[in-house]
N, C-alpha and C. Protein backbone atom coordinates (compact mmCIF):
# COMPACT_ATOMS: atom_id res chain seq x y z
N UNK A 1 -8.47 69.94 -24.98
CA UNK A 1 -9.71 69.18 -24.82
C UNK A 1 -9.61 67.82 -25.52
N UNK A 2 -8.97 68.14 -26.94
CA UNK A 2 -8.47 66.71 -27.62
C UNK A 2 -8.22 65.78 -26.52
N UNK A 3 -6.98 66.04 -25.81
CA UNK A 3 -6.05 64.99 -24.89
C UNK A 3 -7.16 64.30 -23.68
N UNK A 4 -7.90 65.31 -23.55
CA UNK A 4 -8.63 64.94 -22.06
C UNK A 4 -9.68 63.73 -22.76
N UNK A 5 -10.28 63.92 -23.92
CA UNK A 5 -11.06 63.27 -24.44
C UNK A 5 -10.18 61.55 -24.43
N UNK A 6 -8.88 61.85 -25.40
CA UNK A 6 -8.07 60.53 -25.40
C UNK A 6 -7.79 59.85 -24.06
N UNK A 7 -7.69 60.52 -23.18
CA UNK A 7 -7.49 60.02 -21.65
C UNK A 7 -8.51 59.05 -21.39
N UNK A 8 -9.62 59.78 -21.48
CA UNK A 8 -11.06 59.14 -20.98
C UNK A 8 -11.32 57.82 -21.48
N UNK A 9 -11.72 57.75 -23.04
CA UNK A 9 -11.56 56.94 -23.91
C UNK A 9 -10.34 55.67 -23.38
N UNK A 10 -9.14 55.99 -23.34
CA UNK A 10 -7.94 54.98 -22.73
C UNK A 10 -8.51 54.42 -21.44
N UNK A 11 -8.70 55.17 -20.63
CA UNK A 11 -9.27 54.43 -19.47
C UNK A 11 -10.62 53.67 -19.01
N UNK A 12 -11.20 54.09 -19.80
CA UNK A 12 -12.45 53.76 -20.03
C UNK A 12 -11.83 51.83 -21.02
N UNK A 13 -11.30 51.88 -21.65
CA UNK A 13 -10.30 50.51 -22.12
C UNK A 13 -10.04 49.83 -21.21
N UNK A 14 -9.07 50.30 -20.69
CA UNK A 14 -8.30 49.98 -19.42
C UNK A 14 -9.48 49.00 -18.45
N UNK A 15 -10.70 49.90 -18.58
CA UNK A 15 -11.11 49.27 -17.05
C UNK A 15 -11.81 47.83 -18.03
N UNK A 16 -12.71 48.17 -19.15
CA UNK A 16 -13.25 47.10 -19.94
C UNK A 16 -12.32 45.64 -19.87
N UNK A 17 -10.95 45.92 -20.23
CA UNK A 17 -10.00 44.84 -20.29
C UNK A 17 -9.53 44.10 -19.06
N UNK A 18 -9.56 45.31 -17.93
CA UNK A 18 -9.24 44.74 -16.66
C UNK A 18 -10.36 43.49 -16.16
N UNK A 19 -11.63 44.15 -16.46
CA UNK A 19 -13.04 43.67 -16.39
C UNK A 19 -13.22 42.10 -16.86
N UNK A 20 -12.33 42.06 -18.40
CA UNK A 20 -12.60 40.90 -19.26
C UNK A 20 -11.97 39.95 -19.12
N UNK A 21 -10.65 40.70 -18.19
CA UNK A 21 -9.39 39.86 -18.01
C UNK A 21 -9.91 38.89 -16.84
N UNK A 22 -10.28 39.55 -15.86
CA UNK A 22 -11.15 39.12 -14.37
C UNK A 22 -11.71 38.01 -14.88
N UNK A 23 -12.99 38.04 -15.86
CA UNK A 23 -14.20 37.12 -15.72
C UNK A 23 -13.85 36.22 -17.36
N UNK A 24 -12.52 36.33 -17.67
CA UNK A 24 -12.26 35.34 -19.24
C UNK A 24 -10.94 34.14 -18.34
N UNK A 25 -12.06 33.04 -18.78
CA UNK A 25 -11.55 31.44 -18.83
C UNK A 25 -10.42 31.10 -19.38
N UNK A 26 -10.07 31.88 -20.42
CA UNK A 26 -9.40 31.20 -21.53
C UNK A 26 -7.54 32.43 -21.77
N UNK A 27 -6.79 31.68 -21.76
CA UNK A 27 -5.85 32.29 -21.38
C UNK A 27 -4.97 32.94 -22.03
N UNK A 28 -5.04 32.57 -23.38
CA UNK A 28 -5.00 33.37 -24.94
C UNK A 28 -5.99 34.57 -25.31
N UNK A 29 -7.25 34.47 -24.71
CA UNK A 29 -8.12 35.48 -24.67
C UNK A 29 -7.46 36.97 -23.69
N UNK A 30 -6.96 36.55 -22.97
CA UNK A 30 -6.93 37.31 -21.77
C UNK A 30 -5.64 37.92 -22.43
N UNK A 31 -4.38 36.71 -23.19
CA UNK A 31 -3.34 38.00 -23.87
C UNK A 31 -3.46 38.69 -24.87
N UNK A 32 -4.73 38.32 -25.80
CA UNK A 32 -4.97 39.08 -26.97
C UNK A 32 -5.49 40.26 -26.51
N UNK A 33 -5.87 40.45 -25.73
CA UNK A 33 -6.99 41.51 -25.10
C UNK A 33 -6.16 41.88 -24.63
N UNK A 34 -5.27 41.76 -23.26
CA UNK A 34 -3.63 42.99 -23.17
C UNK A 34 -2.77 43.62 -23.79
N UNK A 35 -2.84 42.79 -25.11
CA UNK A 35 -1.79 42.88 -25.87
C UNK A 35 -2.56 44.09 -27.34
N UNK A 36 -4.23 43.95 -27.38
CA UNK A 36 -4.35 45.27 -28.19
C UNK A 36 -4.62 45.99 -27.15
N UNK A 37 -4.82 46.01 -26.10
CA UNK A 37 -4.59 47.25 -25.07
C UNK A 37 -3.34 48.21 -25.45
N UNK A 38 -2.82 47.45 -25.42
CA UNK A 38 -0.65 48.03 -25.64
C UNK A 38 -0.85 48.40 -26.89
N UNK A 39 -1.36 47.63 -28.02
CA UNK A 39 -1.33 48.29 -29.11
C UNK A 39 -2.15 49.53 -29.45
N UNK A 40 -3.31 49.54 -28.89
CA UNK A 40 -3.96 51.13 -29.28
C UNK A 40 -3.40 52.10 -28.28
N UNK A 41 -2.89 51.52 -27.43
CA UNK A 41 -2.00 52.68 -26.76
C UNK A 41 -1.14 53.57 -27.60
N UNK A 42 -0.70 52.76 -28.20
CA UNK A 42 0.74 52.75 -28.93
C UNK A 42 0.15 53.95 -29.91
N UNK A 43 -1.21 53.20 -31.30
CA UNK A 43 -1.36 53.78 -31.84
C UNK A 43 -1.93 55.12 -31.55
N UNK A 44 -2.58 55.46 -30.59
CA UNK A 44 -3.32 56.99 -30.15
C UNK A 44 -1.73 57.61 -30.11
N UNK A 45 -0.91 57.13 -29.22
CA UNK A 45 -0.09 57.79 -29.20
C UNK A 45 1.10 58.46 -30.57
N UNK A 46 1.32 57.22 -31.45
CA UNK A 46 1.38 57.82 -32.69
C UNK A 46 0.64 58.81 -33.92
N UNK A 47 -0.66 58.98 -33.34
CA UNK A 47 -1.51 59.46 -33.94
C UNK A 47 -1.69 60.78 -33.38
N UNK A 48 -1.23 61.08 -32.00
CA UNK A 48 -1.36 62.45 -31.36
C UNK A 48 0.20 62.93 -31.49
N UNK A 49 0.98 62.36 -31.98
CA UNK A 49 2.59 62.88 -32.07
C UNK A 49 2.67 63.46 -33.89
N UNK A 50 2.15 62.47 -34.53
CA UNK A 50 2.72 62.84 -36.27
C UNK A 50 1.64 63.14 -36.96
N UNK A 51 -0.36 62.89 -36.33
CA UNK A 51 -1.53 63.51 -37.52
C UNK A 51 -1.79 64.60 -36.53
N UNK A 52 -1.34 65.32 -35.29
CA UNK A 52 -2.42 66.06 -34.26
C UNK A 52 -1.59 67.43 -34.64
C-alpha cells in the first residue's frame, strides 16, 4: 500500500511539472522544476531502498 501511495504522489508531480513546464515563460524555471522532478525521484527512491 506504501508503494501505491508513492506512485500516486510521483505522478500526481509529474503531471503538476508537466503543467508548469507548458504555461512557464522563463527557461531556467522550466529546468529547475525538471531537474527537482529527477531529484525527488531519486530521493523516494533512496528512501524506499535503505529507511523502508
Amino acid at each position: 500500500m506504501k508503494y501505491v501511495i508513492i506512485f500516486i504522489l510521483w505522478i500526481i508531480l509529474v503531471v503538476l511539472d508537466t503543467i508548469f513546464i507548458k504555461f512557464s515563460k522563463n527557461k531556467k524555471l522550466k529546468a529547475l522544476s525538471s531537474t527537482s522532478v529527477l531529484l525527488i525521484t531519486v530521493l523516494l527512491a533512496l528512501y524506499e531502498l535503505f529507511w523502508s
